[in-house]
PDB file of N, CA and C in Angstrom:
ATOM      1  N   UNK A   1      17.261   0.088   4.302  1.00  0.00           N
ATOM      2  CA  UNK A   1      17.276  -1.084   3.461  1.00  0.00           C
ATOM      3  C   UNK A   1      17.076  -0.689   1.998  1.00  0.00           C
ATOM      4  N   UNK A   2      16.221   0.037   1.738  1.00  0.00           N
ATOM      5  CA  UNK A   2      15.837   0.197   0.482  1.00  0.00           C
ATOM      6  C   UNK A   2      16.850   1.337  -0.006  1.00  0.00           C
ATOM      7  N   UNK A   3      17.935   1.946   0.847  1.00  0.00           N
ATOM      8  CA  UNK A   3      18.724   2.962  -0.053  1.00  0.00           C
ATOM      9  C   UNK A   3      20.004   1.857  -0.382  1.00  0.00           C
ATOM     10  N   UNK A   4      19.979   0.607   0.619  1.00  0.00           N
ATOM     11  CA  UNK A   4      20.687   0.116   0.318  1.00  0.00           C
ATOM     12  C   UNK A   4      21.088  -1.076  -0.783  1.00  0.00           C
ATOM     13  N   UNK A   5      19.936  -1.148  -1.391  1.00  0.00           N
ATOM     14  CA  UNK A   5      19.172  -1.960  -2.491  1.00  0.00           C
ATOM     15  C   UNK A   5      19.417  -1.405  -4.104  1.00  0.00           C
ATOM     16  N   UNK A   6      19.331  -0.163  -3.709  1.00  0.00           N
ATOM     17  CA  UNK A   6      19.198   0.863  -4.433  1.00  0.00           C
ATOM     18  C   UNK A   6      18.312   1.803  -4.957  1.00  0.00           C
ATOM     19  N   UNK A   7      17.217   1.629  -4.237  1.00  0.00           N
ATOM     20  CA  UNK A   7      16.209   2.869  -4.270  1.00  0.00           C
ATOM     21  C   UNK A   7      16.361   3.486  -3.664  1.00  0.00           C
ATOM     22  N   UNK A   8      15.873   4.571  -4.347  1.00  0.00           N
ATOM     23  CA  UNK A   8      16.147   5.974  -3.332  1.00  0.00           C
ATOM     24  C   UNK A   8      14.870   6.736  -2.791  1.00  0.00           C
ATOM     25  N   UNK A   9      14.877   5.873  -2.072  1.00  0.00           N
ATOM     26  CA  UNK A   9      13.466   6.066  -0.704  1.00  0.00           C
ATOM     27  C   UNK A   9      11.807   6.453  -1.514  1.00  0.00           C
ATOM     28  N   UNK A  10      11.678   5.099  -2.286  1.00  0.00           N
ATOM     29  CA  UNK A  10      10.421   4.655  -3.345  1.00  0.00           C
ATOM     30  C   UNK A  10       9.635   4.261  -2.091  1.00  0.00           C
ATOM     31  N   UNK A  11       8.523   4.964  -2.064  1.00  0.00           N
ATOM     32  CA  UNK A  11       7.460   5.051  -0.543  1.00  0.00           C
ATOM     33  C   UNK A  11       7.181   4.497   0.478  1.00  0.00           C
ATOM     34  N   UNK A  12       8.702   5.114   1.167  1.00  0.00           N
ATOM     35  CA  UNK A  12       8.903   4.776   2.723  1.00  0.00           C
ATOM     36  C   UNK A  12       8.626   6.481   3.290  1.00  0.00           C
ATOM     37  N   UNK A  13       8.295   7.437   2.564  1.00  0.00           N
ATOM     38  CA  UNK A  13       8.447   8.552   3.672  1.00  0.00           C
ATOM     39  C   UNK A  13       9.346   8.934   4.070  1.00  0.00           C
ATOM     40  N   UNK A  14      10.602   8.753   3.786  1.00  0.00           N
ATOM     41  CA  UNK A  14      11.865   9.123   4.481  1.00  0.00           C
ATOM     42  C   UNK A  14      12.495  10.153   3.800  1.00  0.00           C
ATOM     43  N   UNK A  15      11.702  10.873   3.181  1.00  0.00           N
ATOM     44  CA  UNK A  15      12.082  12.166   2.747  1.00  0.00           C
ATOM     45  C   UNK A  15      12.198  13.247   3.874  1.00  0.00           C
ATOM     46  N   UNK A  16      13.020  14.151   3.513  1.00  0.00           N
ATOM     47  CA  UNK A  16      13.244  15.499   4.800  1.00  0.00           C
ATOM     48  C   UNK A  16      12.347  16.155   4.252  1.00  0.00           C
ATOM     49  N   UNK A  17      11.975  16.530   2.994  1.00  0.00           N
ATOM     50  CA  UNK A  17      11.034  17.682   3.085  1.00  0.00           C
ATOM     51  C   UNK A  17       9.471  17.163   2.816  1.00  0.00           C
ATOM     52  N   UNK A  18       9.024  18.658   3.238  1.00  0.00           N
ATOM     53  CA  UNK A  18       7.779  17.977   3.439  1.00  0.00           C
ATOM     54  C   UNK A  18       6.746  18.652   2.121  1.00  0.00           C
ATOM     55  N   UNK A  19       6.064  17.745   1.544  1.00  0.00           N
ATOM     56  CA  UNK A  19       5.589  18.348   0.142  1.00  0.00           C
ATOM     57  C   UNK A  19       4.446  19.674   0.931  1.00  0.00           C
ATOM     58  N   UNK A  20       4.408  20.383  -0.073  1.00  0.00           N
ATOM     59  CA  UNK A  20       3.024  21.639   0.358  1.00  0.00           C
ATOM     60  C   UNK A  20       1.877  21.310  -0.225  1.00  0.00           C
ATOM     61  N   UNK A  21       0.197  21.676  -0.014  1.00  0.00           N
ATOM     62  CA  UNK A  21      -0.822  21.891  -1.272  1.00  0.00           C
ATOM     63  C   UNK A  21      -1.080  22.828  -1.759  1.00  0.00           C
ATOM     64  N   UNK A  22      -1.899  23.153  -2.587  1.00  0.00           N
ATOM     65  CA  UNK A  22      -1.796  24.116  -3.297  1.00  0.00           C
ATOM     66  C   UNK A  22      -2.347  25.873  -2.449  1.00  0.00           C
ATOM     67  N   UNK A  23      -3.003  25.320  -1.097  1.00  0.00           N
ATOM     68  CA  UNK A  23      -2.946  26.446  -0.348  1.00  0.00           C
ATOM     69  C   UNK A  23      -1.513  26.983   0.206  1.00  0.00           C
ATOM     70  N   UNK A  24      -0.566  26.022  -0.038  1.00  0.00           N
ATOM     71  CA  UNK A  24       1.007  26.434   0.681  1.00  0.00           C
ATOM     72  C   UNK A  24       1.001  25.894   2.103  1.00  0.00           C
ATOM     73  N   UNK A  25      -0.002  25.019   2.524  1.00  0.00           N
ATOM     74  CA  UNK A  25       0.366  24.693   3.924  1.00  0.00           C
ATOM     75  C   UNK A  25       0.795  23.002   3.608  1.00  0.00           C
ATOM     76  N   UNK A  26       1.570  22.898   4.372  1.00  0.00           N
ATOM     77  CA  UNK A  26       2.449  21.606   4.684  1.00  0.00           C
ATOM     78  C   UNK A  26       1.836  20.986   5.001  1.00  0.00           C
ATOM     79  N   UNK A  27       1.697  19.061   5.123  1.00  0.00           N
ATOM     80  CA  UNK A  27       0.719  18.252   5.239  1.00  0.00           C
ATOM     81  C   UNK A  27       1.174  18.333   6.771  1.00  0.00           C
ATOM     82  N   UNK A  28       2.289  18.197   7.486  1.00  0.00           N
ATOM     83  CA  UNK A  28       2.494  18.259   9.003  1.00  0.00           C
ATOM     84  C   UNK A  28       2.223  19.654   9.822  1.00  0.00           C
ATOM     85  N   UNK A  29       2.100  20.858   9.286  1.00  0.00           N
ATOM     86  CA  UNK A  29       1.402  21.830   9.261  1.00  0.00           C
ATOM     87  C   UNK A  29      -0.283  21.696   9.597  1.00  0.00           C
ATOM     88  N   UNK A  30      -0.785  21.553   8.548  1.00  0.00           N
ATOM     89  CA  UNK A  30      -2.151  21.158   8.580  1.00  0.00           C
ATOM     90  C   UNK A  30      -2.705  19.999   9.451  1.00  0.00           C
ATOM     91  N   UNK A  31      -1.742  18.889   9.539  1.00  0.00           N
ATOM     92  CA  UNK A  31      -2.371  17.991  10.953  1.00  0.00           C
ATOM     93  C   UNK A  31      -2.738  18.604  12.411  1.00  0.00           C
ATOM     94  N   UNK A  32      -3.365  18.498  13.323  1.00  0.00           N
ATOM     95  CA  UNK A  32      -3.803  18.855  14.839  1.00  0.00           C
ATOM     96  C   UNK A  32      -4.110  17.594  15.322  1.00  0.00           C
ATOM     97  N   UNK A  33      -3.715  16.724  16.655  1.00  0.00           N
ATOM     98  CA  UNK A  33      -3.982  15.810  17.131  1.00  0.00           C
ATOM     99  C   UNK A  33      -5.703  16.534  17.760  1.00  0.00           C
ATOM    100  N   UNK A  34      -6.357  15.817  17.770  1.00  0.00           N
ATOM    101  CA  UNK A  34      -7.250  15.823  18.576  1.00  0.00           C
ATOM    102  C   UNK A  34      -7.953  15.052  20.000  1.00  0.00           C
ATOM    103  N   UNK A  35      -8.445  15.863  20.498  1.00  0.00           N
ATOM    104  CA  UNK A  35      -8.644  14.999  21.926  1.00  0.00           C
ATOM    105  C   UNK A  35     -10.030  13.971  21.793  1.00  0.00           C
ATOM    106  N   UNK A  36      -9.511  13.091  22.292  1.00  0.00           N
ATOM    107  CA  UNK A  36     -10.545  11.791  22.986  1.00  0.00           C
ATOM    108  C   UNK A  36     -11.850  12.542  22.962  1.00  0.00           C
ATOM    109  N   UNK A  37     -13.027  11.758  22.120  1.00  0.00           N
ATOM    110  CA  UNK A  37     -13.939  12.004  22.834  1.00  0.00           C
ATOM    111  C   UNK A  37     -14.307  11.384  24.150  1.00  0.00           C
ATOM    112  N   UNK A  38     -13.772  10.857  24.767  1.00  0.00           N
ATOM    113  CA  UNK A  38     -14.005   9.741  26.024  1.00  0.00           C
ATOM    114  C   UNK A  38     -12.837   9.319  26.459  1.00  0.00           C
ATOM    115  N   UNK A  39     -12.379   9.638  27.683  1.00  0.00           N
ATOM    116  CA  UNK A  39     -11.217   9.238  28.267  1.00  0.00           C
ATOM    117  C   UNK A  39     -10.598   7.769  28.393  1.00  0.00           C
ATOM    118  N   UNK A  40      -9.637   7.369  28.000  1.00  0.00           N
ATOM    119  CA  UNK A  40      -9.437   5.681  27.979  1.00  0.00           C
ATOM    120  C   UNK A  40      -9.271   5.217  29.489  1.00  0.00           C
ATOM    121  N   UNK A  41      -9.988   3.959  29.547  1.00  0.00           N
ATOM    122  CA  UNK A  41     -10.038   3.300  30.638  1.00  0.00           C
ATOM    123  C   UNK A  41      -8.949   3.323  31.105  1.00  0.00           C
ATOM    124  N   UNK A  42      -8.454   3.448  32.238  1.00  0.00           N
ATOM    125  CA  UNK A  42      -7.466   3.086  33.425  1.00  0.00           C
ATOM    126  C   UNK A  42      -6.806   1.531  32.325  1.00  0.00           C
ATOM    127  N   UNK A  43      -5.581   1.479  32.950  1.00  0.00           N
ATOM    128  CA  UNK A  43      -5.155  -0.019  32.173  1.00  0.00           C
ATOM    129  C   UNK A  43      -4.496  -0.812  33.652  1.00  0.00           C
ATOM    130  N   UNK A  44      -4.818  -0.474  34.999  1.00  0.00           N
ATOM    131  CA  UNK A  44      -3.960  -1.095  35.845  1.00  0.00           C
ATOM    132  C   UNK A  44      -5.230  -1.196  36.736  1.00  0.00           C
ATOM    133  N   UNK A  45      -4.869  -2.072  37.437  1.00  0.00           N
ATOM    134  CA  UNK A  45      -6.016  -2.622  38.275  1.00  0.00           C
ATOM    135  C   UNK A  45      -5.920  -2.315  39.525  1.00  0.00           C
ATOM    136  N   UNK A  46      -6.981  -2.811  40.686  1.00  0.00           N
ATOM    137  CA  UNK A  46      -7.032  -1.908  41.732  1.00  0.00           C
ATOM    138  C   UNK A  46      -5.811  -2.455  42.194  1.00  0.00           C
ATOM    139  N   UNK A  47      -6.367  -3.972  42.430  1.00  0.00           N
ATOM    140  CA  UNK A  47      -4.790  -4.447  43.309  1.00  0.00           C
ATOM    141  C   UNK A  47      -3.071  -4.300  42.858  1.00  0.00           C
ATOM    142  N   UNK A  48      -3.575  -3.615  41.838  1.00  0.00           N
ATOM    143  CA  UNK A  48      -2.049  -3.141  41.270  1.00  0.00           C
ATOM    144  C   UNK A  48      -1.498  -1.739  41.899  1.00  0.00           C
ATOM    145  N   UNK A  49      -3.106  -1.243  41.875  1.00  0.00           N
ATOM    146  CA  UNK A  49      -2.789   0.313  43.136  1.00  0.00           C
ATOM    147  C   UNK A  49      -2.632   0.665  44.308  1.00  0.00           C
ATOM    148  N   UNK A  50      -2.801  -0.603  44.821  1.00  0.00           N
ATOM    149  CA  UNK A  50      -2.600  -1.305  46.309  1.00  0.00           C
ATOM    150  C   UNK A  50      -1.269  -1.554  46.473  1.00  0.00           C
ATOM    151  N   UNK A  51      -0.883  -2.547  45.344  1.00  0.00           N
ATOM    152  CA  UNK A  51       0.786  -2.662  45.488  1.00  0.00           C
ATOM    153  C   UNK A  51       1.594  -1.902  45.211  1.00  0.00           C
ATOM    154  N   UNK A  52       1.527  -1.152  44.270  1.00  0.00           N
ATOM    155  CA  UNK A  52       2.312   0.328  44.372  1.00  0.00           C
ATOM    156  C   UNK A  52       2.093   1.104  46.185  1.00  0.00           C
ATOM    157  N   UNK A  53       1.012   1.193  46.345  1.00  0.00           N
ATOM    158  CA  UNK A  53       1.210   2.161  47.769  1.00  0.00           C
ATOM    159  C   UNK A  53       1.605   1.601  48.569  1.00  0.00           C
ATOM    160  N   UNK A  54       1.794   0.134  48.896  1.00  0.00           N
ATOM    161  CA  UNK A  54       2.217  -0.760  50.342  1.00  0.00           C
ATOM    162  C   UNK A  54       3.441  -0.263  50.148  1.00  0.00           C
ATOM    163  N   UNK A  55       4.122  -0.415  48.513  1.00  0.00           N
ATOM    164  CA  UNK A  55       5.997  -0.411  48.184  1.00  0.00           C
ATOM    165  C   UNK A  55       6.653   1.014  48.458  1.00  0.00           C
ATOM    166  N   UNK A  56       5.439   2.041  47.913  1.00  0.00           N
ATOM    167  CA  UNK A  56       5.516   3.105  48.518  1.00  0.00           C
ATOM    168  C   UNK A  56       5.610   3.576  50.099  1.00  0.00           C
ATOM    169  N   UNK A  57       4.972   3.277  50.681  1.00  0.00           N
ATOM    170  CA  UNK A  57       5.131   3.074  51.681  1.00  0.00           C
ATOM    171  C   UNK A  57       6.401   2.338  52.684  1.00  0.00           C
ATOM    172  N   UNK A  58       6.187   1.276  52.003  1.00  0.00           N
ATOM    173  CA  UNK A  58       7.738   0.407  52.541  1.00  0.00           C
ATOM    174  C   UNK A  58       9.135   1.455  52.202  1.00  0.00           C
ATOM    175  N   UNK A  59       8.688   2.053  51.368  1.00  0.00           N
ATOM    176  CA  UNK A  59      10.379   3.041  50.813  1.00  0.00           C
ATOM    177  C   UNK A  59      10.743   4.053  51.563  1.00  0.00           C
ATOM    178  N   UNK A  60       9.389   4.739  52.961  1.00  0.00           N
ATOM    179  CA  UNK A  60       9.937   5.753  53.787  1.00  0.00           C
ATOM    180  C   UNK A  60       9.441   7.267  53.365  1.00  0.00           C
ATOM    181  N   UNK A  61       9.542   8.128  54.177  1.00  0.00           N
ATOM    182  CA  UNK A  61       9.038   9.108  54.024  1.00  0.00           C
ATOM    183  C   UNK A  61       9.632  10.184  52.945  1.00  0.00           C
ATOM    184  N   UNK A  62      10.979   9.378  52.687  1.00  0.00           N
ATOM    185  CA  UNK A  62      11.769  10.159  51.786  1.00  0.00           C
ATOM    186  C   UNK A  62      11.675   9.764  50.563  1.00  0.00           C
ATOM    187  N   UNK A  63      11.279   8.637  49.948  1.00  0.00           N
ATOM    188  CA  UNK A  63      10.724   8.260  48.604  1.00  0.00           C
ATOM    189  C   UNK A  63      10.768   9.285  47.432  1.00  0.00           C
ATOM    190  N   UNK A  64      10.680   9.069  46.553  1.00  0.00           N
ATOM    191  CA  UNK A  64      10.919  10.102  45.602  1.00  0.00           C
ATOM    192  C   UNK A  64       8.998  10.165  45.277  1.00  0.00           C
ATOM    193  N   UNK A  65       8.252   9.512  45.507  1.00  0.00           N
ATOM    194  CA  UNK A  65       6.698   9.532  45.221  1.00  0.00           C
ATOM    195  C   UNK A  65       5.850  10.343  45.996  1.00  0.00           C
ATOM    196  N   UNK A  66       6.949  10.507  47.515  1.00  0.00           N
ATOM    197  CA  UNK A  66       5.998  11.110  48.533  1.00  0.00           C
ATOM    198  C   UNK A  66       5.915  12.702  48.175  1.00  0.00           C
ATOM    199  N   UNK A  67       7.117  13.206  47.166  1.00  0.00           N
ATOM    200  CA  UNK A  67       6.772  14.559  46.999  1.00  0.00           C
ATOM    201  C   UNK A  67       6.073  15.038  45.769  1.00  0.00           C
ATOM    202  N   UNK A  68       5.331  13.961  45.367  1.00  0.00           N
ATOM    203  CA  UNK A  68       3.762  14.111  44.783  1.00  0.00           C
ATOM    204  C   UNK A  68       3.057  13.942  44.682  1.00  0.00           C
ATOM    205  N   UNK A  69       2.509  13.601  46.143  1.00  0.00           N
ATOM    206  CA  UNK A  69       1.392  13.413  46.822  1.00  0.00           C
ATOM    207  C   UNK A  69       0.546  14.695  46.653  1.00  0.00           C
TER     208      UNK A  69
END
């Protein structure tokens, strides 16, 4: 939108390169995701894990789920 306006990508980020600091490392360089301190709750419920295994089940021994059990 905005190249089509006529700016030329005024701070959307849509630049290819990536600026350096003055140590020479790249800001996507220097990022590391880090892990959870605390694992996030489950988001599906029991009886939701119930209905997955009955359907599982209903699908046969050949299922594509049973070979990761």
């Amino acid at each position: 939108y905005l190249e089509l306006i006529g700016g030329r990508q005024p701070d959307f980020g849509l630049v290819a390169s990536t600026p350096t600091s003055t140590t020479g490392v790249t800001a996507r360089e220097a990022w590391r995701p880090q892990p959870r301190p605390a694992p996030l709750p489950p988001r599906i419920t029991d009886a939701e894990v119930e209905a997955h295994a009955e359907l599982v089940e209903k699908l046969g021994d050949q299922a594509l789920w049973r070979r990761f059990d």
